[in-house]
Protein backbone atom coordinates (compact mmCIF):
# COMPACT_ATOMS: atom_id res chain seq x y z
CA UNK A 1 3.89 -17.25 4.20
CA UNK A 2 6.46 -14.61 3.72
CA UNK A 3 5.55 -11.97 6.70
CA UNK A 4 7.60 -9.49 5.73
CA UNK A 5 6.19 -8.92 2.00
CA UNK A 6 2.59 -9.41 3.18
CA UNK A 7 2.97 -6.39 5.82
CA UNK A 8 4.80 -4.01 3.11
CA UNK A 9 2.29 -4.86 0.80
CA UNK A 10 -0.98 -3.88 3.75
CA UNK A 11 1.48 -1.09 4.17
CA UNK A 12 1.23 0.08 0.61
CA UNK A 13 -2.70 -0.79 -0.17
CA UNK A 14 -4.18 0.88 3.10
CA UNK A 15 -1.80 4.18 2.40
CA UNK A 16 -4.30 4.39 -0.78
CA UNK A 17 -7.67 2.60 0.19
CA UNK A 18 -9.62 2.01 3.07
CA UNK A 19 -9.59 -2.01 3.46
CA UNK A 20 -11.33 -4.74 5.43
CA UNK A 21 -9.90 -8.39 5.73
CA UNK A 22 -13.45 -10.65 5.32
CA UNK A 23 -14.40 -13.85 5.81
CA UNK A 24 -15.97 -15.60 2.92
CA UNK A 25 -17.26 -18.87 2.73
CA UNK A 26 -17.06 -21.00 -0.57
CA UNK A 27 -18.47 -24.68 -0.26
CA UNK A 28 -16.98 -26.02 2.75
CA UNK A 29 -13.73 -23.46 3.48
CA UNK A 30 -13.79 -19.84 4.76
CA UNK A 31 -11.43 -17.42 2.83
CA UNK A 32 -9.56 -14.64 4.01
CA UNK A 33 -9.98 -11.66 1.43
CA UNK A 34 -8.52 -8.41 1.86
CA UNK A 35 -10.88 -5.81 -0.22
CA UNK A 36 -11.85 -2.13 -0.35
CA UNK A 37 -14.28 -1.17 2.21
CA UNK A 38 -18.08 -0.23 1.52
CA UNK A 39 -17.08 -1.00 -2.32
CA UNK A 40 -20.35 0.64 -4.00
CA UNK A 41 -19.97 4.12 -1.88
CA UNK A 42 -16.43 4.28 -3.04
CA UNK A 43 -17.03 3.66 -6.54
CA UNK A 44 -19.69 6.40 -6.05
CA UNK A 45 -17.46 9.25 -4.59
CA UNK A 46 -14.89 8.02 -7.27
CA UNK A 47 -17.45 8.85 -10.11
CA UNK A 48 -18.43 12.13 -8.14
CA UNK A 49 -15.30 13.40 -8.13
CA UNK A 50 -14.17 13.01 -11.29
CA UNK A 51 -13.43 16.27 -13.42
CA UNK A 52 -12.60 15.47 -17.25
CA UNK A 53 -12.76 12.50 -19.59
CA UNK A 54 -12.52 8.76 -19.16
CA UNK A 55 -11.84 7.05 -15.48
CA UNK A 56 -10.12 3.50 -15.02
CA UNK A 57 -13.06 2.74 -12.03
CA UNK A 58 -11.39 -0.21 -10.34
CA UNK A 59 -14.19 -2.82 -11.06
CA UNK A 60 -11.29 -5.44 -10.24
CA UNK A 61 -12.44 -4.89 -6.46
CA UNK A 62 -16.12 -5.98 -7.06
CA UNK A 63 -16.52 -9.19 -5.53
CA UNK A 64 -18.82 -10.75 -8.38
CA UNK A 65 -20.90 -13.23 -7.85
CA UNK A 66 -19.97 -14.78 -10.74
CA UNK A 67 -16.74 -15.62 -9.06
CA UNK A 68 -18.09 -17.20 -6.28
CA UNK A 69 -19.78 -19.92 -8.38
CA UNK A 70 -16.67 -20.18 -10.41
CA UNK A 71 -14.59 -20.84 -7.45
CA UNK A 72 -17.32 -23.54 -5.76
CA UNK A 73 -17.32 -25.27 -9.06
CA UNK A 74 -13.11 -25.48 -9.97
CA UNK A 75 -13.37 -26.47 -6.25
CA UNK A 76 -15.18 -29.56 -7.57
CA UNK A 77 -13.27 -31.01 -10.34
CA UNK A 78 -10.68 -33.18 -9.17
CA UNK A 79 -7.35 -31.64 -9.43
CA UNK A 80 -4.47 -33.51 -11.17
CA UNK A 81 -0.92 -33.56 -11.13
CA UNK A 82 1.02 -31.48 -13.70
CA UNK A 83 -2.14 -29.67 -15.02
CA UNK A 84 -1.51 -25.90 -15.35
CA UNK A 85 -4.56 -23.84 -14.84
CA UNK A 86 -4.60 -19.97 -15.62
CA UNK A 87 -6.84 -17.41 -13.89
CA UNK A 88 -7.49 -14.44 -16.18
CA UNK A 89 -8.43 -10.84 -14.96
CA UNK A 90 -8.59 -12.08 -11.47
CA UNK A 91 -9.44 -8.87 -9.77
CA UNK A 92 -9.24 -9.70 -5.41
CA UNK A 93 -8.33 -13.21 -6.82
CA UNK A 94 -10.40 -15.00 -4.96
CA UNK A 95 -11.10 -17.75 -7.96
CA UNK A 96 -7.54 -18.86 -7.99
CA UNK A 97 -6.73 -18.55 -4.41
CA UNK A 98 -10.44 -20.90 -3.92
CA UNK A 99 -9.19 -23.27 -6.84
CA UNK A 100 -5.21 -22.78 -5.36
CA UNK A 101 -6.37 -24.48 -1.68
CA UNK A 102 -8.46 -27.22 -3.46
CA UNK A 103 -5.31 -28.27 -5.20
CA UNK A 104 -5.17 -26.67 -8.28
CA UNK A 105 -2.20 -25.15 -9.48
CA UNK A 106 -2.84 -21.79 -10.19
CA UNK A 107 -1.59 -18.49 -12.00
CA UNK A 108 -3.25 -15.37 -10.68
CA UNK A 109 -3.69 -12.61 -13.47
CA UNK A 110 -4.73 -9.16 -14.02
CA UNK A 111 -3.29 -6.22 -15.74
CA UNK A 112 -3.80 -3.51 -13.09
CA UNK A 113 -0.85 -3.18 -10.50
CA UNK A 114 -3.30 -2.66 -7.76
CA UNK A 115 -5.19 -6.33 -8.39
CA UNK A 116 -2.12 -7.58 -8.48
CA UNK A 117 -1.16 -6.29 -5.34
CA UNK A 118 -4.60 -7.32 -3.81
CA UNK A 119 -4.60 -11.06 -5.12
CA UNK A 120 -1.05 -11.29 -3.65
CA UNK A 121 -2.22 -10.52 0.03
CA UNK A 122 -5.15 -12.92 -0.28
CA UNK A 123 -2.70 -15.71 -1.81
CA UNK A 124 -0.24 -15.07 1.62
CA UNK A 125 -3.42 -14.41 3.77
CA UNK A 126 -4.83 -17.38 2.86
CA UNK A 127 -1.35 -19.72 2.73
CA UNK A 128 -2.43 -20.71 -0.84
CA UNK A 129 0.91 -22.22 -1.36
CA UNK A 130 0.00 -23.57 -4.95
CA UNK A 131 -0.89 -20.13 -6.47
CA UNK A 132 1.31 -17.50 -7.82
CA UNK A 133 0.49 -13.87 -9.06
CA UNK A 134 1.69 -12.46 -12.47
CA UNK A 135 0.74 -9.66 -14.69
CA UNK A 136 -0.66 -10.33 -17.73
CA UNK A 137 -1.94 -8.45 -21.00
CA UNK A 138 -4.00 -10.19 -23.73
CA UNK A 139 -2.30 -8.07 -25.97
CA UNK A 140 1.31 -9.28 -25.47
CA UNK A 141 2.45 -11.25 -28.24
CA UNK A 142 5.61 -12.02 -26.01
CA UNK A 143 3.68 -14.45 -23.72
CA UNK A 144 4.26 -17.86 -24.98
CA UNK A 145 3.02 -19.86 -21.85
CA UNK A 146 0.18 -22.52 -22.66
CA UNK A 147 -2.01 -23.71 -19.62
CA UNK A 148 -4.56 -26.96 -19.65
CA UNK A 149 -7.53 -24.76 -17.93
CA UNK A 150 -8.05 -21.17 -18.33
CA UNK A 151 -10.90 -20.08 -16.20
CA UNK A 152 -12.04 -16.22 -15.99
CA UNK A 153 -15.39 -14.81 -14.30
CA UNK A 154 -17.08 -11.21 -15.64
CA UNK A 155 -14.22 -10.80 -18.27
CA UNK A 156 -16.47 -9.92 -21.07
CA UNK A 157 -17.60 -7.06 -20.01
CA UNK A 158 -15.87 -4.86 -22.61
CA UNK A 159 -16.38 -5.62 -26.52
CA UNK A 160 -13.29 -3.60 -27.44
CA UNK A 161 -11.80 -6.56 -25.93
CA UNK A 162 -13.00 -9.44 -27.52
CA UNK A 163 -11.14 -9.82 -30.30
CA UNK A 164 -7.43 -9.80 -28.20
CA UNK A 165 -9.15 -11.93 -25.83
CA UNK A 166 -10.10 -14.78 -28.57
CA UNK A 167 -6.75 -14.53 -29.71
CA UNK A 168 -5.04 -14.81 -26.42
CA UNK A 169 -6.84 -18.09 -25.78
CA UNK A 170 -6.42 -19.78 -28.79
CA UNK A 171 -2.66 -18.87 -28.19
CA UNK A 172 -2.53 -19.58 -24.33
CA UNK A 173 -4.62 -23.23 -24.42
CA UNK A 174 -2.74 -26.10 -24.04
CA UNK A 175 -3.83 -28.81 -26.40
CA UNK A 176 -6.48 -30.73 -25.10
CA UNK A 177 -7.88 -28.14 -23.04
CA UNK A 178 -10.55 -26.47 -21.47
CA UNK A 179 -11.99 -22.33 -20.58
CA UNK A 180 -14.23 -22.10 -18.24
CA UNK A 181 -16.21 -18.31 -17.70
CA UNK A 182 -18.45 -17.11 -15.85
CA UNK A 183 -20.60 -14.05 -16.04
CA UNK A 184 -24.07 -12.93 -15.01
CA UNK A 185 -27.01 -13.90 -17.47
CA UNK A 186 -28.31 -10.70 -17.60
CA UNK A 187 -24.80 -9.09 -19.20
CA UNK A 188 -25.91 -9.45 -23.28
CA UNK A 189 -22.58 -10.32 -24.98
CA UNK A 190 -23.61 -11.64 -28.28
CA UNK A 191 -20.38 -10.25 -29.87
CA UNK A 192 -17.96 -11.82 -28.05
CA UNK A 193 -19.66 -15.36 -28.91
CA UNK A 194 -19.46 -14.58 -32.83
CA UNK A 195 -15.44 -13.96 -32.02
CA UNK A 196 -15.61 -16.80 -29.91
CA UNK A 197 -17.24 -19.57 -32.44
CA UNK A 198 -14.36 -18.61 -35.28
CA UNK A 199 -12.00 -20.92 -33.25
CA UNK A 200 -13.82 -22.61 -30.25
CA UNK A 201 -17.24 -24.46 -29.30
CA UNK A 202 -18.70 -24.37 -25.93
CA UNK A 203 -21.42 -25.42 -23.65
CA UNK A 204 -23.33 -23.84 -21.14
CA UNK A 205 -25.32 -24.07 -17.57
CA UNK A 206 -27.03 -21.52 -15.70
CA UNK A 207 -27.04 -21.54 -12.06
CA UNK A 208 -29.43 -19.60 -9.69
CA UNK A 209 -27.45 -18.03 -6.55
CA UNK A 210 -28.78 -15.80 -3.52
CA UNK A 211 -26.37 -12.80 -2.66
CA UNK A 212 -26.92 -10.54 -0.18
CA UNK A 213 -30.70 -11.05 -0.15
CA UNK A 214 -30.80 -10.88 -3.71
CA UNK A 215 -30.98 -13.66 -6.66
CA UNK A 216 -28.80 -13.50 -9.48
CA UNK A 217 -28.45 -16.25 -12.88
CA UNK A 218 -24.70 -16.84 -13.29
CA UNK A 219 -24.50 -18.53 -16.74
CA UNK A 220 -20.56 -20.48 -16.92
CA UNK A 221 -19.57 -21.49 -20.45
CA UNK A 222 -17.03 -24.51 -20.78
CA UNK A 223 -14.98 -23.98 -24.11
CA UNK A 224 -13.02 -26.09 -26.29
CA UNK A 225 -11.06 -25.57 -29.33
CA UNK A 226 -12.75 -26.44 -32.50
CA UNK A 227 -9.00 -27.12 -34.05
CA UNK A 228 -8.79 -30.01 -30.98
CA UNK A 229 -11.59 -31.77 -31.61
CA UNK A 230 -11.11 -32.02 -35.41
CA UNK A 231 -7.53 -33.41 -34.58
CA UNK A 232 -8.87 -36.13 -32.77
């Protein structure tokens, strides 16, 4: 762990947010994730206060549930040497940092500065010595790097995105491989999945988990590239 970047980094984050290192537990480890404190109130005084026009709310600090299941099941599948996985829109990163400590080498990715600055105190709080933090836009057509797994949780949310997002995984998956995301069932995203079927094919589970008293359906797709299969 490098001490010295992890205190200029707490440094920077709590001279702009009120923060709270928590424990969470994901199958049978306890995490150490630095996030925003009293996260719905915030995002409340945020919307209160705001004068004019559009506002970037920082939904990257949510921890979704969706993640959590995510994380419990990348912390299942057996991780192998040499295989590149990519987290996209990683928010606290607490999916790749999860995945990172199971043995899973993992690239952390968002394209606000702030998440990025967040998942990087979580990878050093956590020692997740097999993760590393980048920023990433679906739109650049500069980024060349394929990865075997791409996994992403509640990155659908926005249907201006969808078609940059298609692109950016047929472009970004590594022969042979695999997207897994995972969102809540009751988020309707039937456009994405007619962007989606153009290039890739995909199966899907729904899970039932209990948050904070309260049950949600987390539904997590596992894609593949139509191109692949009719390869092989």
């Amino acid at each position: 762990m490098t001490n010295n970047e992890l205190d200029q980094l707490l440094v920077w984050i709590k001279s702009r947010y009120a923060v709270d290192v928590v424990p969470l537990k994901i199958g049978d480890r306890m995490l150490k994730i630095l996030q925003i404190k009293e996260f719905e109130d915030y995002l409340e005084e945020l919307i209160d206060a705001k004068a004019t026009g559009m506002m970037d709310l920082p939904y990257w600090a949510k921890l979704w549930d969706s993640s959590f299941m995510l994380a419990y099941f990348l912390g299942k599948q057996q991780a192998v040497l040499g295989r590149r996985m990519l987290e996209i829109g990683a928010g606290l990163g607490v999916v790749g940092v999860y995945a990172a400590l199971c043995g899973h080498r993992v690239t952390i990715t968002d394209i606000n500065d702030d998440a990025l600055r967040f998942a990087r105190v979580n990878v050093l709080l956590n020692d997740a010595r097999n993760a590393e933090v980048r920023k990433l836009d679906w739109n650049d057509p500069t980024f060349s790097e394929t990865y075997d797994v791409i996994v992403g949780s509640e990155v659908v949310y926005d249907r201006q995105t969808y078609p940059a997002l298609v692109q950016f995984l047929r472009r970004s998956l590594a022969p042979g491989g695999i997207i897994f995301l995972a969102k809540n069932a009751t988020l309707n995203t039937p456009a994405f999945f007619v962007e989606l079927t153009k290039y890739f094919e995909f199966k899907e589970t729904t899970q039932r988990i209990h948050s904070d008293g309260e049950s949600q359906q987390i539904v997590l797709y596992a894609i593949r590239s139509k191109e692949a299969r009719a390869a092989s």
